[in-house]
C-alpha atoms as a PDB file:
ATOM      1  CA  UNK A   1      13.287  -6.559 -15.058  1.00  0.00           C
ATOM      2  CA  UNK A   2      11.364  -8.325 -12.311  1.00  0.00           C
ATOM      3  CA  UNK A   3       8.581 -10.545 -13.227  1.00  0.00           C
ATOM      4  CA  UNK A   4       4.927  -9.353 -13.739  1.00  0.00           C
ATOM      5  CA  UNK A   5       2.749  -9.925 -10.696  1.00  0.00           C
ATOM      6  CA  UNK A   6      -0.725 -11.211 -12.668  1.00  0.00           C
ATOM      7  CA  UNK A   7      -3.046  -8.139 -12.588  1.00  0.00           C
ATOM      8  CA  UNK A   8      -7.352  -8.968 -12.307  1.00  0.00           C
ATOM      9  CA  UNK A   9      -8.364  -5.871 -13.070  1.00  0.00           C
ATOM     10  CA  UNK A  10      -9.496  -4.827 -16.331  1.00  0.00           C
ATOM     11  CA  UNK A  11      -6.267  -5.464 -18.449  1.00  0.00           C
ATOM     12  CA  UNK A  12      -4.120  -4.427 -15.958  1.00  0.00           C
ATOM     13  CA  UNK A  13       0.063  -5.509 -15.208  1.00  0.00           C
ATOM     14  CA  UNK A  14       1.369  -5.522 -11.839  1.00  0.00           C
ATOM     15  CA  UNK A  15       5.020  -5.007 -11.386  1.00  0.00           C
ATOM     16  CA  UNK A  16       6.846  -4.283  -8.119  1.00  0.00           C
ATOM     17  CA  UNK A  17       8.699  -0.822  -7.623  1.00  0.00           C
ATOM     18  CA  UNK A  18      11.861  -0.965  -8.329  1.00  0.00           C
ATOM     19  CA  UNK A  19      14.689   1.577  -9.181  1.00  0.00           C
ATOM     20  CA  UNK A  20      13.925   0.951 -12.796  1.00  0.00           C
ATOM     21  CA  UNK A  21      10.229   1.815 -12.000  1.00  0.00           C
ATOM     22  CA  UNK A  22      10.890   5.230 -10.709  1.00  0.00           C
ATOM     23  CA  UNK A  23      10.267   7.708 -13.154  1.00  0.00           C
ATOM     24  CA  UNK A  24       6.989   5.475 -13.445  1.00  0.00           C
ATOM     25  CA  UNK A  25       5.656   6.321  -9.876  1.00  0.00           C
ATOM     26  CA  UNK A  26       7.117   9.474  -9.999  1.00  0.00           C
ATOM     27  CA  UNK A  27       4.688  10.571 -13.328  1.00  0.00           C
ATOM     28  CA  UNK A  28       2.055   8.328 -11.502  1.00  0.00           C
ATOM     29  CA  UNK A  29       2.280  10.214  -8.169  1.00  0.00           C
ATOM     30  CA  UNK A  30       2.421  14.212 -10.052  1.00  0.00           C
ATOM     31  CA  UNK A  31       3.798  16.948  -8.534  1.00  0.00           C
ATOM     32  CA  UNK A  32       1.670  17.041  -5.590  1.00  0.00           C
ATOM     33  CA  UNK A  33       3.115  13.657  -4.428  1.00  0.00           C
ATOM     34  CA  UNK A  34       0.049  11.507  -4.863  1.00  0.00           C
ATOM     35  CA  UNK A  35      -2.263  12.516  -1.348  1.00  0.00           C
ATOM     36  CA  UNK A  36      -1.104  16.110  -0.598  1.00  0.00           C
ATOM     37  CA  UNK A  37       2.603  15.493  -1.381  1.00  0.00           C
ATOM     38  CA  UNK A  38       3.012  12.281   1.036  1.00  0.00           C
ATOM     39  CA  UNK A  39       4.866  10.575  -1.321  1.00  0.00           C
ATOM     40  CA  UNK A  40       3.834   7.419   0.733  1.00  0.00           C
ATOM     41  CA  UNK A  41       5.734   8.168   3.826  1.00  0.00           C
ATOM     42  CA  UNK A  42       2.591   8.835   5.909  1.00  0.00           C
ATOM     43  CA  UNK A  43       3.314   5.233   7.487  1.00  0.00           C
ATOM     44  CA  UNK A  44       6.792   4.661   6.817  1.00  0.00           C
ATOM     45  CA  UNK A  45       8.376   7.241   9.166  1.00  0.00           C
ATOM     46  CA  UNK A  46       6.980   8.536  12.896  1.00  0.00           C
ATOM     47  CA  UNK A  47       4.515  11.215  12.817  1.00  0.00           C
ATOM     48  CA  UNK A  48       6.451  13.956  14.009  1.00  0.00           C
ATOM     49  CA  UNK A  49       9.495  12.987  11.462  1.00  0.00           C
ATOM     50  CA  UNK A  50       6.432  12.871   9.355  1.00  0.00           C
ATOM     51  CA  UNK A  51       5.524  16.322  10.118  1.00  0.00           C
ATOM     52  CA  UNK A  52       8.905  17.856  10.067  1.00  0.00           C
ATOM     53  CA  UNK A  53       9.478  16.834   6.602  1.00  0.00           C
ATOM     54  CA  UNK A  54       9.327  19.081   3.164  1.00  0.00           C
ATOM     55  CA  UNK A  55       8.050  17.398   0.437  1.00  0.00           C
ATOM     56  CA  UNK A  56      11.033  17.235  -0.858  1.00  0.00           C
ATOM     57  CA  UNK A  57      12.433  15.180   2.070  1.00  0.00           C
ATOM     58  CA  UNK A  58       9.716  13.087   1.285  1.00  0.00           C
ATOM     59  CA  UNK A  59      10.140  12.290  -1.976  1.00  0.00           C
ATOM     60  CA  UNK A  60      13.823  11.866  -1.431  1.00  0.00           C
ATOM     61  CA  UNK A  61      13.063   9.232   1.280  1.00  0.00           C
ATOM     62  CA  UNK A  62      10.778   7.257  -1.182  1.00  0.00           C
ATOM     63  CA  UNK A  63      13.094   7.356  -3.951  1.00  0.00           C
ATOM     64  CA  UNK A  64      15.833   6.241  -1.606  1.00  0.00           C
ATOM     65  CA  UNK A  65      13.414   3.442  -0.506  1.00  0.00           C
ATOM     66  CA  UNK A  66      12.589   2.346  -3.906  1.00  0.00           C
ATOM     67  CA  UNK A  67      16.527   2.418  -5.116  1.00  0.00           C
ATOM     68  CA  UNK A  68      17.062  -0.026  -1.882  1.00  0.00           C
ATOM     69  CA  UNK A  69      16.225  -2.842  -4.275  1.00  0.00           C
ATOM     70  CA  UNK A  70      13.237  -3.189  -1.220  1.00  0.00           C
ATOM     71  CA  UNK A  71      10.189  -2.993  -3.407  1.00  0.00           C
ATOM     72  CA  UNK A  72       8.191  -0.984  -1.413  1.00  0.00           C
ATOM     73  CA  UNK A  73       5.141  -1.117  -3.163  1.00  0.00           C
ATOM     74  CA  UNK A  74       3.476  -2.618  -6.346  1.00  0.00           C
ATOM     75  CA  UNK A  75       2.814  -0.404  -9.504  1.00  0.00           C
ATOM     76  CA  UNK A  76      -0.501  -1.144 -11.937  1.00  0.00           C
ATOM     77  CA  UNK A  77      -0.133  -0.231 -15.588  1.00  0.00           C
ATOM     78  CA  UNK A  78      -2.979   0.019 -18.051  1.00  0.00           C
ATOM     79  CA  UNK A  79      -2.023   0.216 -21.801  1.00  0.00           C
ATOM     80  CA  UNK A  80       1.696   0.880 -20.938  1.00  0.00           C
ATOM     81  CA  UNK A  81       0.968   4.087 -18.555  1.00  0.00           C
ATOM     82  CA  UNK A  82       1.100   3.550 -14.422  1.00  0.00           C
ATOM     83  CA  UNK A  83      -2.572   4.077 -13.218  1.00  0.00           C
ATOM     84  CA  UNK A  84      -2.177   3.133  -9.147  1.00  0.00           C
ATOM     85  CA  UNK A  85       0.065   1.959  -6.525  1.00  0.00           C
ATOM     86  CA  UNK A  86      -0.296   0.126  -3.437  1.00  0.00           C
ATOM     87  CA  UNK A  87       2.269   0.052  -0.227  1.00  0.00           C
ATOM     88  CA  UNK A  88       3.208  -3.559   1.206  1.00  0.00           C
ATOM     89  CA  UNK A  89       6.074  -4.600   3.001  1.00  0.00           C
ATOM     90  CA  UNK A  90       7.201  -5.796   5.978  1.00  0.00           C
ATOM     91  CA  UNK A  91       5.193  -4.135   9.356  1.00  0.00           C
ATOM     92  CA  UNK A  92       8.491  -3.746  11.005  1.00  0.00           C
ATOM     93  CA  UNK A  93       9.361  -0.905   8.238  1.00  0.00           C
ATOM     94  CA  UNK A  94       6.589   1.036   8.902  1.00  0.00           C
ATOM     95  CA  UNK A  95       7.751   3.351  12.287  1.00  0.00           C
ATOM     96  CA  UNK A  96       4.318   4.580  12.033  1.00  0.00           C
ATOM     97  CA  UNK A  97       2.570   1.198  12.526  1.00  0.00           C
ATOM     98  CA  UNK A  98       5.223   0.491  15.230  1.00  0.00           C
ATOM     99  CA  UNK A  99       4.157   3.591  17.466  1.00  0.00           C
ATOM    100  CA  UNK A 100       0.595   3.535  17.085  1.00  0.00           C
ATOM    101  CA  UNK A 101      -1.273   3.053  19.905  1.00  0.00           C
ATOM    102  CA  UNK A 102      -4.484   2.047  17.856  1.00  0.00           C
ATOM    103  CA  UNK A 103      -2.730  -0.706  15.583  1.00  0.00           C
ATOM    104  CA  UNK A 104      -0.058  -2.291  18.037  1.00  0.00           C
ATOM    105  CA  UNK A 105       0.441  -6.089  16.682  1.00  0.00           C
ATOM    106  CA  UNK A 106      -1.451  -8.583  16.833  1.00  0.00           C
ATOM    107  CA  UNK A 107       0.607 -11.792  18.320  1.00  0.00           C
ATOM    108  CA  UNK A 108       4.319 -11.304  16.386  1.00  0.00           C
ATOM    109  CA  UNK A 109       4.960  -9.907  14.378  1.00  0.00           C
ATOM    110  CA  UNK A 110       8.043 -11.881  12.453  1.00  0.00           C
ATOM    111  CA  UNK A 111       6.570 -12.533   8.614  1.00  0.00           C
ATOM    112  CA  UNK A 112       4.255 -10.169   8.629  1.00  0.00           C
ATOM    113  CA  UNK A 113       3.781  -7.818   6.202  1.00  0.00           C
ATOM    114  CA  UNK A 114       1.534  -4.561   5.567  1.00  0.00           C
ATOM    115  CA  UNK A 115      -0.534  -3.129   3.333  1.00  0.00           C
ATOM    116  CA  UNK A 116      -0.880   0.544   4.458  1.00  0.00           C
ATOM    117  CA  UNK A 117      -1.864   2.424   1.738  1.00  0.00           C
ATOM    118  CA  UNK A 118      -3.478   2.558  -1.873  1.00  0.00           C
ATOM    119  CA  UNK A 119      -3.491   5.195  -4.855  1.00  0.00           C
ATOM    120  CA  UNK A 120      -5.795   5.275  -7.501  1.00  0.00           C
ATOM    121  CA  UNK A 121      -6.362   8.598  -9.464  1.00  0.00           C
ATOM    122  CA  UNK A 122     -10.273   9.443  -9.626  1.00  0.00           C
ATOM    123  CA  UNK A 123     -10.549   8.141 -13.313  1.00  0.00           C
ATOM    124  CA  UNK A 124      -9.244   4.995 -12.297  1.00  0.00           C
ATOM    125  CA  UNK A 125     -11.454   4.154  -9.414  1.00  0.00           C
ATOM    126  CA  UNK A 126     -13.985   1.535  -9.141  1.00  0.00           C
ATOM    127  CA  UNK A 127     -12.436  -0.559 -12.185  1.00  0.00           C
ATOM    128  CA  UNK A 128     -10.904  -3.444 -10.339  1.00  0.00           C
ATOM    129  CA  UNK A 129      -7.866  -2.064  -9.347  1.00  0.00           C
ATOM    130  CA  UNK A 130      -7.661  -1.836  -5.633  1.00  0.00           C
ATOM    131  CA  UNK A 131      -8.543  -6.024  -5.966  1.00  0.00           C
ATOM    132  CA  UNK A 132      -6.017  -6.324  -8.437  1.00  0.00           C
ATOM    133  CA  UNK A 133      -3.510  -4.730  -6.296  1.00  0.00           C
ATOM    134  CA  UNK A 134      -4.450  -6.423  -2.929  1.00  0.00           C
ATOM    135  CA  UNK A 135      -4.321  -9.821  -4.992  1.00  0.00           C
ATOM    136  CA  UNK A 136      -0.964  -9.445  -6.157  1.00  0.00           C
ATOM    137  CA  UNK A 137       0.682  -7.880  -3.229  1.00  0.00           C
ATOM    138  CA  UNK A 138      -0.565 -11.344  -1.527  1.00  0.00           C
ATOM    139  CA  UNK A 139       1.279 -13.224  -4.120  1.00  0.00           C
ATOM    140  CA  UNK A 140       4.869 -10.345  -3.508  1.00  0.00           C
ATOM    141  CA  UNK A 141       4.303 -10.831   0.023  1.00  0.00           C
ATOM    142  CA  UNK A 142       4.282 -14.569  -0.332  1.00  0.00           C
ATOM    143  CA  UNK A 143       7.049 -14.784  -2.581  1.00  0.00           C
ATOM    144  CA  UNK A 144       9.439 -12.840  -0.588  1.00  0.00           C
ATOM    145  CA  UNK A 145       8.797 -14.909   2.699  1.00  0.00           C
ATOM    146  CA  UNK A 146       5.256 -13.483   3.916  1.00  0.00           C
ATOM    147  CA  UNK A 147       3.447 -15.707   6.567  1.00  0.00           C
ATOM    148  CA  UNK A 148       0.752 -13.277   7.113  1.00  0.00           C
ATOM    149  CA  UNK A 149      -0.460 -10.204   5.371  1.00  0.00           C
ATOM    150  CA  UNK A 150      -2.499  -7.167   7.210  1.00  0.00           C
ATOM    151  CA  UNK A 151      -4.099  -4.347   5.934  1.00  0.00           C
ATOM    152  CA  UNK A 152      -6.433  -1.622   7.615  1.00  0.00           C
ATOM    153  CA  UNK A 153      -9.364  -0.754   5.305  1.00  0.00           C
ATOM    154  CA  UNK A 154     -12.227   1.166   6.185  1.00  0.00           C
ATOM    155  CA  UNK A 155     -16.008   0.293   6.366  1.00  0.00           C
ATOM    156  CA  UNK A 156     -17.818   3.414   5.805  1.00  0.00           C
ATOM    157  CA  UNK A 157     -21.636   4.488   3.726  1.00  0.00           C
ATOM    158  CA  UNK A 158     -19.917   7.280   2.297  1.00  0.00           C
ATOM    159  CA  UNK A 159     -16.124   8.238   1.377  1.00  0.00           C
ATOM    160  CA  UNK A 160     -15.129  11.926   1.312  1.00  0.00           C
ATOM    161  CA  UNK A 161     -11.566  12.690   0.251  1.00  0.00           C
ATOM    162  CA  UNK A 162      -8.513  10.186   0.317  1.00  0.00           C
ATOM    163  CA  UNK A 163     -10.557   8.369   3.115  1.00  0.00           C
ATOM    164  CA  UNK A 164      -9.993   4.930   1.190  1.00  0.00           C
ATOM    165  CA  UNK A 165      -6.725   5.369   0.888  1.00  0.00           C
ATOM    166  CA  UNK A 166      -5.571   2.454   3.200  1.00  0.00           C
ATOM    167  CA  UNK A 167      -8.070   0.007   1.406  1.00  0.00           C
ATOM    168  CA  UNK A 168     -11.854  -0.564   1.617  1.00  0.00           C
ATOM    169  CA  UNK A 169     -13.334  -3.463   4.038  1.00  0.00           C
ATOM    170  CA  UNK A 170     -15.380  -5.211   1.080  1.00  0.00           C
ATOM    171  CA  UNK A 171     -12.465  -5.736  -1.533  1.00  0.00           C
ATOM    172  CA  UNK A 172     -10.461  -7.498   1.885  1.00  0.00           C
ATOM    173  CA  UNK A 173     -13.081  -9.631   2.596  1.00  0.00           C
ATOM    174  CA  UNK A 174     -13.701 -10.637  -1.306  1.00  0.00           C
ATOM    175  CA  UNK A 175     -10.089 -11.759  -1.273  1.00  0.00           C
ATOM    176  CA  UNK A 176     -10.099 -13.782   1.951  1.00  0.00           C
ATOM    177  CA  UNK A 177      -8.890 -11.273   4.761  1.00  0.00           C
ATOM    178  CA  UNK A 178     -11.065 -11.701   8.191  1.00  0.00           C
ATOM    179  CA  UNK A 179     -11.219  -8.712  10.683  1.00  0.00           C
ATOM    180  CA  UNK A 180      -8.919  -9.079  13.783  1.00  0.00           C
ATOM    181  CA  UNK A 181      -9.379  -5.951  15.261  1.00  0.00           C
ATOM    182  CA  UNK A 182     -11.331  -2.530  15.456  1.00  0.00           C
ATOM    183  CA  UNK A 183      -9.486   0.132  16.095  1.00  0.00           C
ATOM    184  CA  UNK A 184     -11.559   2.840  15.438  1.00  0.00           C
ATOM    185  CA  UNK A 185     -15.276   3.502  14.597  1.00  0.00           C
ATOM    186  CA  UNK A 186     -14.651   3.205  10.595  1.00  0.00           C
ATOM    187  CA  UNK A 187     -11.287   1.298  10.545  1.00  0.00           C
ATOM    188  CA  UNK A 188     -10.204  -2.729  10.294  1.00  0.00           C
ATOM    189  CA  UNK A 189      -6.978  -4.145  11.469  1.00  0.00           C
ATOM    190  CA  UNK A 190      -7.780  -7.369   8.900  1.00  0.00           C
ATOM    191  CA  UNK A 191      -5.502 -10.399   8.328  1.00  0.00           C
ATOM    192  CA  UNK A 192      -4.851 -12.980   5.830  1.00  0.00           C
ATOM    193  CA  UNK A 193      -2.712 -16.026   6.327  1.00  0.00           C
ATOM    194  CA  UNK A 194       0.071 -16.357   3.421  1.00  0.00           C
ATOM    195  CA  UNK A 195       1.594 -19.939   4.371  1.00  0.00           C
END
C-alpha cells in the first residue's frame, strides 16, 4: 500500500489512486461519474474523443488509467470513507491541455505537472479539503520528479454548478502558486515551483 500523503484538512488521509484504490473512487465518484459522468477524462483525452465517448468508455479509460500503476490522482478519506479527489499528473498526459488554444505552455514543459480538476461532494465543501488536496499533490508531484506544478483555478464572486471544479484562485495563492497567465475572464493558468 503506498504511503499516506499528510492530509490538512480536518482529519483527513491522502493516498494516491492506485489499482487497490479503485472500488474507493469508484463509490466516491457514484453512478453518475462524479460531474455528469466524466469520470475525470474531461482533460485527459481531446474534446471530440471526449465527446464521442459513453460513459462507459469513460469509466473504462479511468480505470485503465488508475490500474497503469500511474496514480492519476490523489484520494481524501475522512473516518475511513473517500470524501474527494483531485487530478495531477504530468501536463503531457492531458491531450486536452495539449490542444488548447487558451492554456498552451508556458516555457517547457518537461517536469511539469497538472492539476486539472477537483471533486468534492456538496457536504464536503468548504472544510479544508481542496487545500488539503492541492498541498499534497505538491508533495506526489515532487516526489515523483515534479519541477513545477500548474493548476487553473477560477476567481469568481459567485460559483454556480461544478464551476470550481478545476480549483479556486484563493486556496492557490494560500499555498504559494502565483498567476502566470489569464486565459479567460474568470480563469488562472497559476504556477508553483517544486525544486
Amino acid at each position: 500500500m503506498p504511503d499516506r500523503i499528510r492530509g490538512q484538512g480536518r482529519n483527513s488521509k491522502i493516498y494516491p489512486a492506485t489499482r487497490e484504490r479503485w472500488r474507493d473512487l469508484e463509490r466516491l465518484f457514484g453512478p453518475k461519474g462524479a460531474y455528469w459522468n466524466c469520470w475525470c477524462m474531461y482533460w485527459r483525452v481531446r474534446r471530440r474523443d471526449f465527446r464521442a465517448m459513453a460513459p462507459q468508455e469513460r469509466r473504462a479509460a479511468l480505470r485503465a488509467w488508475v490500474r497503469s500503476g500511474a496514480e492519476p490522482g490523489l484520494l481524501a478519506y475522512r473516518r475511513g470513507q473517500p470524501v474527494a479527489w483531485c487530478a495531477v499528473a504530468p501536463r503531457d498526459e492531458y491531450a486536452a491541455l495539449a490542444a488548447s488554444p487558451k492554456l498552451k505552455p508556458i516555457g517547457d514543459t518537461a517536469g511539469v505537472w497538472s492539476i486539472t480538476c477537483y471533486y468534492v461532494p456538496k457536504e464536503h465543501r468548504r472544510t479544508g479539503l481542496m487545500s488539503a488536496l492541492l498541498a499534497a499533490a505538491a508533495r506526489h508531484a515532487r516526489r515523483k520528479g515534479a519541477r513545477l506544478l500548474e493548476g487553473y483555478p477560477v476567481s469568481a464572486e459567485k460559483l454556480t454548478g461544478c464551476m470550481g471544479y478545476t480549483g479556486l484562485v484563493p486556496a492557490y495563492r494560500k499555498a504559494g502558486f502565483r498567476t502566470v497567465a489569464r486565459p479567460s475572464r474568470t480563469m488562472r493558468v497559476m504556477q508553483k515551483a517544486l525544486r
